[in-house]
Protein backbone atom coordinates (compact mmCIF):
# COMPACT_ATOMS: atom_id res chain seq x y z
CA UNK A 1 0.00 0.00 0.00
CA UNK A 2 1.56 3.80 -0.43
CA UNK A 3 0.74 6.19 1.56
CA UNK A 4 2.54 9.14 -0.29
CA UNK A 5 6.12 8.35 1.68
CA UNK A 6 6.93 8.35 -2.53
CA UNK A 7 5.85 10.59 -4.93
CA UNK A 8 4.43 8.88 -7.97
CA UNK A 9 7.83 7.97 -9.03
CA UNK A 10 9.52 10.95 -10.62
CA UNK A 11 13.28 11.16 -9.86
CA UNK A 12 13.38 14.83 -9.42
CA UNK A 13 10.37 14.64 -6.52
CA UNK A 14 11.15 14.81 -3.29
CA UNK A 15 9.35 12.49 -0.72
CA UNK A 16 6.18 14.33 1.12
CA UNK A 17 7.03 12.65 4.32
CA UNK A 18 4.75 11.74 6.46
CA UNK A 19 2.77 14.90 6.88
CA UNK A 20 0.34 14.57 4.10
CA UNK A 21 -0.66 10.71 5.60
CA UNK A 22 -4.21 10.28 6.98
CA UNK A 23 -3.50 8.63 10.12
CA UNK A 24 -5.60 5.41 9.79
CA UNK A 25 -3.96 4.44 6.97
CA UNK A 26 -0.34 5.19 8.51
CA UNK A 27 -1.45 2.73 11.36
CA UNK A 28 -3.14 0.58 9.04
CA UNK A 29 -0.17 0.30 6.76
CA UNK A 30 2.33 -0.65 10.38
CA UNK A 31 5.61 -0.74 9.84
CA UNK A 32 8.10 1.39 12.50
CA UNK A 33 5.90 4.70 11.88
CA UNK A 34 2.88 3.48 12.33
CA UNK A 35 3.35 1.27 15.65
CA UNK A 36 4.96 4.94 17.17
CA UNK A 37 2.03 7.01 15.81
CA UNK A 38 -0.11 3.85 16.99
CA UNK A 39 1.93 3.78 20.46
CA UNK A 40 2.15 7.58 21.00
CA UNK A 41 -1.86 7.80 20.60
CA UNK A 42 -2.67 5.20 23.53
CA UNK A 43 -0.35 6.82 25.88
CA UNK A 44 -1.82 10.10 25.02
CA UNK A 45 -5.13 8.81 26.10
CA UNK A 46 -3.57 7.15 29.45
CA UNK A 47 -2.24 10.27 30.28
CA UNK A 48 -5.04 12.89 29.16
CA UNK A 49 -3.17 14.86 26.89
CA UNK A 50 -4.85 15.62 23.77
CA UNK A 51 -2.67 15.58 20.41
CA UNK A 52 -3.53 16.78 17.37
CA UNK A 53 -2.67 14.22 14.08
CA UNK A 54 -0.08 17.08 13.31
CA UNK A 55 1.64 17.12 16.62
CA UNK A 56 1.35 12.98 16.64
CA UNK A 57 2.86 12.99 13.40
CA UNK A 58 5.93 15.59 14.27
CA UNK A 59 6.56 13.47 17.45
CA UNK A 60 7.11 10.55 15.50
CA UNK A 61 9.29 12.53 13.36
CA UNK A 62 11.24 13.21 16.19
CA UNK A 63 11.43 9.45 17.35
CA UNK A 64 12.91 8.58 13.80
CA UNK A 65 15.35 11.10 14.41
CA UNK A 66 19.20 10.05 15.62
CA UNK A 67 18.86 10.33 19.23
CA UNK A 68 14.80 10.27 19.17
CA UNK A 69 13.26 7.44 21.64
CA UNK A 70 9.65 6.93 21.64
CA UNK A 71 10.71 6.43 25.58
CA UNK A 72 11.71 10.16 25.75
CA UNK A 73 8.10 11.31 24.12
CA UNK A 74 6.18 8.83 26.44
CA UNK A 75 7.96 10.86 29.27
CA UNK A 76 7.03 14.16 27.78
CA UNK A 77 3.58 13.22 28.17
CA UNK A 78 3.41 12.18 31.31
CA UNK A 79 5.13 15.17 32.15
CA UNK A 80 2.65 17.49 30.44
CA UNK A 81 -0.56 15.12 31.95
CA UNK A 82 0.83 16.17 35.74
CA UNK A 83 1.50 19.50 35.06
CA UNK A 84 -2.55 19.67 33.51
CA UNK A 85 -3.65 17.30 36.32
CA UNK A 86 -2.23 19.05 39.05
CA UNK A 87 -4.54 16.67 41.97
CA UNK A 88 -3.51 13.66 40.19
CA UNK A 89 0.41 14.12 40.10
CA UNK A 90 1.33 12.16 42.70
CA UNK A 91 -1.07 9.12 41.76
CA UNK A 92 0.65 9.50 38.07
CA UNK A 93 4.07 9.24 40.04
CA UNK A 94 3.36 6.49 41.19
CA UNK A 95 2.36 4.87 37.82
CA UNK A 96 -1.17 5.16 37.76
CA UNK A 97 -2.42 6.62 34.45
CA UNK A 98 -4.79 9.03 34.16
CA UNK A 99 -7.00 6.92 31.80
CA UNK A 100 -7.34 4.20 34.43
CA UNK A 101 -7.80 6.62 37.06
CA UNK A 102 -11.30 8.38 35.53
CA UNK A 103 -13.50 4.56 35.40
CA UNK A 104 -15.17 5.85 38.47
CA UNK A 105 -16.56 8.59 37.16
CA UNK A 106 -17.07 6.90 34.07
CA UNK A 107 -19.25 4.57 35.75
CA UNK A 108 -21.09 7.33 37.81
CA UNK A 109 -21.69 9.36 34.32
CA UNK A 110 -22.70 6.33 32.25
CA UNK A 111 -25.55 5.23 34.81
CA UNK A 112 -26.89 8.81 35.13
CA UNK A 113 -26.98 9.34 31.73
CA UNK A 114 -28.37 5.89 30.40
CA UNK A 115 -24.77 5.10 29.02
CA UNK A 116 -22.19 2.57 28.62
CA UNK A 117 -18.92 3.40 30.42
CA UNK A 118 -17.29 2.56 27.26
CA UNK A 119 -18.45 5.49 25.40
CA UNK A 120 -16.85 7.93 28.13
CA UNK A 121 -13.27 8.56 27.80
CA UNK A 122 -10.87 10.91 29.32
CA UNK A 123 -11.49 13.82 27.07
CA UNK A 124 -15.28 13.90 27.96
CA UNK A 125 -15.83 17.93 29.20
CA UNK A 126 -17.44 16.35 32.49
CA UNK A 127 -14.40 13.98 33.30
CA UNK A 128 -12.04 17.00 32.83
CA UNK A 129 -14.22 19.21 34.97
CA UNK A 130 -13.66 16.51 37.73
CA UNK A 131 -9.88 16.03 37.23
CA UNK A 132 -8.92 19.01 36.05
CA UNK A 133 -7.43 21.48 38.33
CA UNK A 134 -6.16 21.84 42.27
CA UNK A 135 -8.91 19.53 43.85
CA UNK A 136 -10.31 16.23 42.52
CA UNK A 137 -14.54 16.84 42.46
CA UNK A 138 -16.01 13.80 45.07
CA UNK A 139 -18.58 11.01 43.70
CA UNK A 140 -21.18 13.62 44.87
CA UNK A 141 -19.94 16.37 43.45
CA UNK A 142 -19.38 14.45 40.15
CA UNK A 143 -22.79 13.42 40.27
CA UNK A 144 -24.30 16.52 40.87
CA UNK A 145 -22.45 18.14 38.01
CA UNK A 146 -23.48 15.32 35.66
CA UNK A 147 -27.30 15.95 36.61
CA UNK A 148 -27.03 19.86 35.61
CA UNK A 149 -26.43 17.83 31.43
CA UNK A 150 -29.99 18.68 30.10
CA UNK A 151 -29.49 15.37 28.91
CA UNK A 152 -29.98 13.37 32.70
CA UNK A 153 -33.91 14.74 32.55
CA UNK A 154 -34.38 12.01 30.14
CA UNK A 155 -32.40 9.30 31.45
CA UNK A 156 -34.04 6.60 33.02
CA UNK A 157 -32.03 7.88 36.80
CA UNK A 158 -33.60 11.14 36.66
CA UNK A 159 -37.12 9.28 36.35
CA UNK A 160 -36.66 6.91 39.20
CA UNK A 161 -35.61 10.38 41.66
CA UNK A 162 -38.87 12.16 39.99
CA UNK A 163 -40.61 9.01 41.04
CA UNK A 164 -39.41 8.71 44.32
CA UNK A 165 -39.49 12.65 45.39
CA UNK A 166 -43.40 12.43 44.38
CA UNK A 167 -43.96 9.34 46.77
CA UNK A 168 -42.64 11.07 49.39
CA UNK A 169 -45.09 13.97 48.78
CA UNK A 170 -48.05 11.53 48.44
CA UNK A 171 -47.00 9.86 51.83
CA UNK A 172 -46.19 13.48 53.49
CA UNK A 173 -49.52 14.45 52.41
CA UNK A 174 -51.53 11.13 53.69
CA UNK A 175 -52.55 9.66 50.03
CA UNK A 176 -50.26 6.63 49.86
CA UNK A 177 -50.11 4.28 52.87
């Protein structure tokens, strides 16, 4: 398969590189570039750092490079995710990633919301909001911020508490035993 490393064979052309690539097909197609860009994309979700396919593909570039480690960018990361996650530095020093760290509140999001835990990853707006910054948000405070998504109204959670608050009036009020 090419994936422009070669221009269409003239001998005065000079290779595009790997800047003009669409990055499926650079993983697709393997090889040493691909398993980096393939590599440096799962450690930027373990450590919450969002890359653009530009600044994936530069990296990579830099790997290639004599001296370049794909070691040396993984580190770069992680430096980068505890400078971002400021609460979650010392958990990150000792080798928890970020990615693993958020399945609580994936799990407290995905049953509010009617969702599977799977969909929620570490870039979601309401994960960041609750690891983002000086002080990690609680399970309650998490929860409460994932009931203010207009969304929750129609989830079956926010049914259930609709449910339940108008029992409670009912039994306050004497018309349910």
């Amino acid at each position: 398969m090419r994936i422009k490393l070669i221009t269409r064979g003239s001998i005065k052309a000079k290779s595009t590189g790997i800047k003009e690539v669409e990055p499926t097909k650079l993983q697709e197609a393997g090889g040493e570039i691909g398993n980096y860009y393939t590599e440096l994309l799962g450690h930027s979700y373990k450590t919450g750092i969002r890359l653009s396919n530009e600044t994936l593909l530069s990296k990579v570039e830099e790997i290639n490079r004599p001296g370049g480690s794909i070691e040396e960018q993984k580190r770069s990361l992680t430096q980068a995710s505890k400078l971002k996650y400021k609460a979650l530095a010392p958990y990150i020093d000792a080798g928890i990633n970020v990615g693993d760290f958020i399945a609580d509140f994936a799990v407290i999001k995905a049953k509010e919301l009617d969702m599977s835990a799977k969909e929620i990853n570490v870039f979601d707006p309401d994960i960041q909001a609750a690891i983002s910054g000086e002080k990690l948000l609680g399970p309650e405070d998490f929860t409460t911020l994932v009931r203010k998504n207009p969304n929750w109204r129609y989830s079956s959670t926010a049914n259930e508490s609709a449910a339940q608050f108008l029992n409670s009036l009912l039994k306050t009020f004497g018309k349910v035993g």
